[in-house]
C-alpha atoms as a PDB file:
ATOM      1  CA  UNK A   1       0.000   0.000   0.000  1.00  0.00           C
ATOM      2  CA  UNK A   2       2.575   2.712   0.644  1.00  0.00           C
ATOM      3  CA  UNK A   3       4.362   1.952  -2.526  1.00  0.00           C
ATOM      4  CA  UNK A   4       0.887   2.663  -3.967  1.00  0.00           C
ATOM      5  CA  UNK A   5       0.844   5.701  -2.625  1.00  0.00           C
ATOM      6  CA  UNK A   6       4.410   6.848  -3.081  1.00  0.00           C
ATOM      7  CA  UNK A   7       4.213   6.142  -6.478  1.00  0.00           C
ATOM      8  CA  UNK A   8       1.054   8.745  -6.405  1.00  0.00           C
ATOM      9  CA  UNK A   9       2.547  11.249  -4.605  1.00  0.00           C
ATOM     10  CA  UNK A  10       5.888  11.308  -7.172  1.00  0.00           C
ATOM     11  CA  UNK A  11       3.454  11.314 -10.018  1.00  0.00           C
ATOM     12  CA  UNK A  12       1.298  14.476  -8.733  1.00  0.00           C
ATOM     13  CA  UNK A  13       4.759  15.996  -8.048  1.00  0.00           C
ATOM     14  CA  UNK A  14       5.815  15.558 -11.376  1.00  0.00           C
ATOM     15  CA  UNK A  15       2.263  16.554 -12.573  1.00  0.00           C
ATOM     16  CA  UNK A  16       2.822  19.664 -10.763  1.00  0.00           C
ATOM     17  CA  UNK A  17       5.977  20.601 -11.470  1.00  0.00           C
ATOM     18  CA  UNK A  18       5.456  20.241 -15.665  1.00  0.00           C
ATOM     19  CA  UNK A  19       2.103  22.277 -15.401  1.00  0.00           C
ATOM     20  CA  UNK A  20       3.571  24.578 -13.119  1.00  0.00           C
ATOM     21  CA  UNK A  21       7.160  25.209 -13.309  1.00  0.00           C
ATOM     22  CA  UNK A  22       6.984  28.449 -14.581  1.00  0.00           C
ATOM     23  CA  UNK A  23       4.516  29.637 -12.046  1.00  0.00           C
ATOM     24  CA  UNK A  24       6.246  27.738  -9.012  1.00  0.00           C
ATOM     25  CA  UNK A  25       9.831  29.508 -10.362  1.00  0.00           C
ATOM     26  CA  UNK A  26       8.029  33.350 -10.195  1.00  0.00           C
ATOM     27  CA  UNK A  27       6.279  31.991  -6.849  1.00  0.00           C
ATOM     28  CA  UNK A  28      10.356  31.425  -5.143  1.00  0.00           C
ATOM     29  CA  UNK A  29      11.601  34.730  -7.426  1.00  0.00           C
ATOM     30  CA  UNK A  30       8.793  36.580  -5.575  1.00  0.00           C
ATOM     31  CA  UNK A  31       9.556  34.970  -2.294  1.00  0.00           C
ATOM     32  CA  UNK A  32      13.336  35.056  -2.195  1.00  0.00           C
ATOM     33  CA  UNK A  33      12.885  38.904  -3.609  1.00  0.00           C
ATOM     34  CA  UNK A  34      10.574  39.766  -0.772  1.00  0.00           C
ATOM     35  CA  UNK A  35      12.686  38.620   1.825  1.00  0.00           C
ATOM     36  CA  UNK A  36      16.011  40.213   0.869  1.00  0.00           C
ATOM     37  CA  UNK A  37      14.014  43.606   0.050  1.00  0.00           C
ATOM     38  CA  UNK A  38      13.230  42.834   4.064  1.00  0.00           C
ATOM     39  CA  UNK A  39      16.522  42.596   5.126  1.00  0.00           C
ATOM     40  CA  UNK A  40      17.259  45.267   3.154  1.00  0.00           C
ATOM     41  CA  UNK A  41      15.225  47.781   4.532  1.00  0.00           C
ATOM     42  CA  UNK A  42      13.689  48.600   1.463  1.00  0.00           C
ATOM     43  CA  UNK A  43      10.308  47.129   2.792  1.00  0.00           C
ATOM     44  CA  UNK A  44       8.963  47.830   6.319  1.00  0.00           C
ATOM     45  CA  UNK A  45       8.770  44.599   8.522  1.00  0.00           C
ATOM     46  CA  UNK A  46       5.204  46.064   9.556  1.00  0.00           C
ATOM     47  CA  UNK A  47       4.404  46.376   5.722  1.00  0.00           C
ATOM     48  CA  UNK A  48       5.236  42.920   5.297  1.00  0.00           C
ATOM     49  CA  UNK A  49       3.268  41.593   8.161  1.00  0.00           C
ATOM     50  CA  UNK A  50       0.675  43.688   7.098  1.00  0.00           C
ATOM     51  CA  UNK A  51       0.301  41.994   3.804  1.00  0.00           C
ATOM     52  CA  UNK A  52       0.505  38.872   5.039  1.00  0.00           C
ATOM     53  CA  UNK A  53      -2.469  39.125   7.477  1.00  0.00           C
ATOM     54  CA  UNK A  54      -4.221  39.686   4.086  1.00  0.00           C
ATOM     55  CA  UNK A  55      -3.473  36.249   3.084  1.00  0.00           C
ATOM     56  CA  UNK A  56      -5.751  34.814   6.048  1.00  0.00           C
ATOM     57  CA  UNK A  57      -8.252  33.034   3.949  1.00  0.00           C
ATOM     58  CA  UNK A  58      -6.089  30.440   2.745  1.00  0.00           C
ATOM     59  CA  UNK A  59      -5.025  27.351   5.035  1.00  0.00           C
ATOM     60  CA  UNK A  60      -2.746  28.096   8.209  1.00  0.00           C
ATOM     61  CA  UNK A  61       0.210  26.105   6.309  1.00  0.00           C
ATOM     62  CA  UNK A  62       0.451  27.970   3.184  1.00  0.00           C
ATOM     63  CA  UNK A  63       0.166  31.120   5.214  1.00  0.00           C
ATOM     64  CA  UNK A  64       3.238  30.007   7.326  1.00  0.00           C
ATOM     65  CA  UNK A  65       5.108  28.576   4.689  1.00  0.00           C
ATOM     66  CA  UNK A  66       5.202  32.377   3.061  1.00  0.00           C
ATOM     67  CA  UNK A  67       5.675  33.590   6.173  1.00  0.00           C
ATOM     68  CA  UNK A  68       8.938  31.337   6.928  1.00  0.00           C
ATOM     69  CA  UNK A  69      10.024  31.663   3.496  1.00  0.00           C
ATOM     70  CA  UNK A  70      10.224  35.747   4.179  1.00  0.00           C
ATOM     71  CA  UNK A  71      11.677  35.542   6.797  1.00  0.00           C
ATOM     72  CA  UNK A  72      14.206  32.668   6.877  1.00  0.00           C
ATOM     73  CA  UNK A  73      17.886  33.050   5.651  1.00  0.00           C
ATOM     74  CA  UNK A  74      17.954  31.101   3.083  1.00  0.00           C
ATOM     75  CA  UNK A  75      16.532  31.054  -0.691  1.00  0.00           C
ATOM     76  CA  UNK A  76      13.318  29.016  -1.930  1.00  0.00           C
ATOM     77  CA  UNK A  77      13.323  26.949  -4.504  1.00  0.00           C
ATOM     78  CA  UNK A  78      10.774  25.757  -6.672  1.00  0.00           C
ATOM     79  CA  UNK A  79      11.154  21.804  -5.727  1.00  0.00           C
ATOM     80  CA  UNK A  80      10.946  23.257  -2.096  1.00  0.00           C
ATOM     81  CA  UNK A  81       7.720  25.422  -2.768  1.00  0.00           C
ATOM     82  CA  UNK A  82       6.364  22.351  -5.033  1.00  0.00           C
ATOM     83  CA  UNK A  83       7.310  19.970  -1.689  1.00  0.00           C
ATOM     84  CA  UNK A  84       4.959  22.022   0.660  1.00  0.00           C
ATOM     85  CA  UNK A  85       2.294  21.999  -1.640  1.00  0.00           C
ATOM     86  CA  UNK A  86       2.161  18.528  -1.993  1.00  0.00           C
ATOM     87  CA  UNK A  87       2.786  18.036   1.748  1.00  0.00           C
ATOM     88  CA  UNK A  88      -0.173  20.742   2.727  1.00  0.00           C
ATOM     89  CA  UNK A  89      -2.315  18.659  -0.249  1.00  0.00           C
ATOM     90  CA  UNK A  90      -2.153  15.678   1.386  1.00  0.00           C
ATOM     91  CA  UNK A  91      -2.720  16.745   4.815  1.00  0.00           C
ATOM     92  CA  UNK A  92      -5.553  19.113   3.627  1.00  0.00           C
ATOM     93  CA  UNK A  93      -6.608  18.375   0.527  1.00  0.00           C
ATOM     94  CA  UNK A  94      -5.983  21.742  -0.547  1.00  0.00           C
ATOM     95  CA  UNK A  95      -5.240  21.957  -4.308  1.00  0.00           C
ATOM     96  CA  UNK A  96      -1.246  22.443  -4.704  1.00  0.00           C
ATOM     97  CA  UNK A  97      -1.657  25.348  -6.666  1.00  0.00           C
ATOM     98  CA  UNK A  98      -3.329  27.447  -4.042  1.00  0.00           C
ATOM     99  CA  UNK A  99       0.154  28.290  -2.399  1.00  0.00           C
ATOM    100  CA  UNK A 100       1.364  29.552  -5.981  1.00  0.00           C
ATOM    101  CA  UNK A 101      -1.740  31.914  -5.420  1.00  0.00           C
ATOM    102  CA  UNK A 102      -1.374  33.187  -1.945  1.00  0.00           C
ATOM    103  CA  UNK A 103       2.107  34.269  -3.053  1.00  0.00           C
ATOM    104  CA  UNK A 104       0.767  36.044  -6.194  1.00  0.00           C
ATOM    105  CA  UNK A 105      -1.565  37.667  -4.084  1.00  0.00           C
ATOM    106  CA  UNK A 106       1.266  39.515  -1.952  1.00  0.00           C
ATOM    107  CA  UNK A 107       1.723  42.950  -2.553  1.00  0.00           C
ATOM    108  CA  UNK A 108       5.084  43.685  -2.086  1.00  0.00           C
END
């Protein structure tokens, strides 16, 4: 059975990744951006967290992925970003690409 589901899992990945690789790459670009205009001090921490209270209508763990991915030290990439959303999908059933729209969302 969990070869089964493994098996499922990789596929959906890979699903994901070829119908939205070019999505999931400006997703981490945005991200990785974000945070080092943060550190920076080219946007206001307050801004930021401002924004991301916006993003309140979509599941707990997409909003705390973003909001680690901001604020962490290191970049995002897109197998990374397409890892949570298959994680978050199969603890929620939320749709993979909803964390590719949260990020768009952010207006930073």
């Amino acid at each position: 059975m969990k070869l089964v589901k493994e098996s499922l899992n990789e596929g959906s990945y890979d699903e994901f990744m070829n119908s939205y690789g070019t999505q999931l790459s400006q997703a981490t670009h945005k991200l990785n951006s974000i945070r080092d205009r943060i550190k920076n001090g080219e946007i206001p921490e307050e801004s930021a967290w401002e924004e991301l209270d916006k993003l309140n209508m979509y599941d707990e763990a997409i909003t705390r992925y973003i909001e680690n991915a901001i604020t962490g030290n290191e970049n995002v990439s897109s197998h990374e970003l397409a890892q949570a959303s298959m994680e978050n999908y199969n603890r929620t059933g939320t749709e993979m690409q909803m964390i590719i729209q949260a990020i768009e969302e952010i207006k930073l």
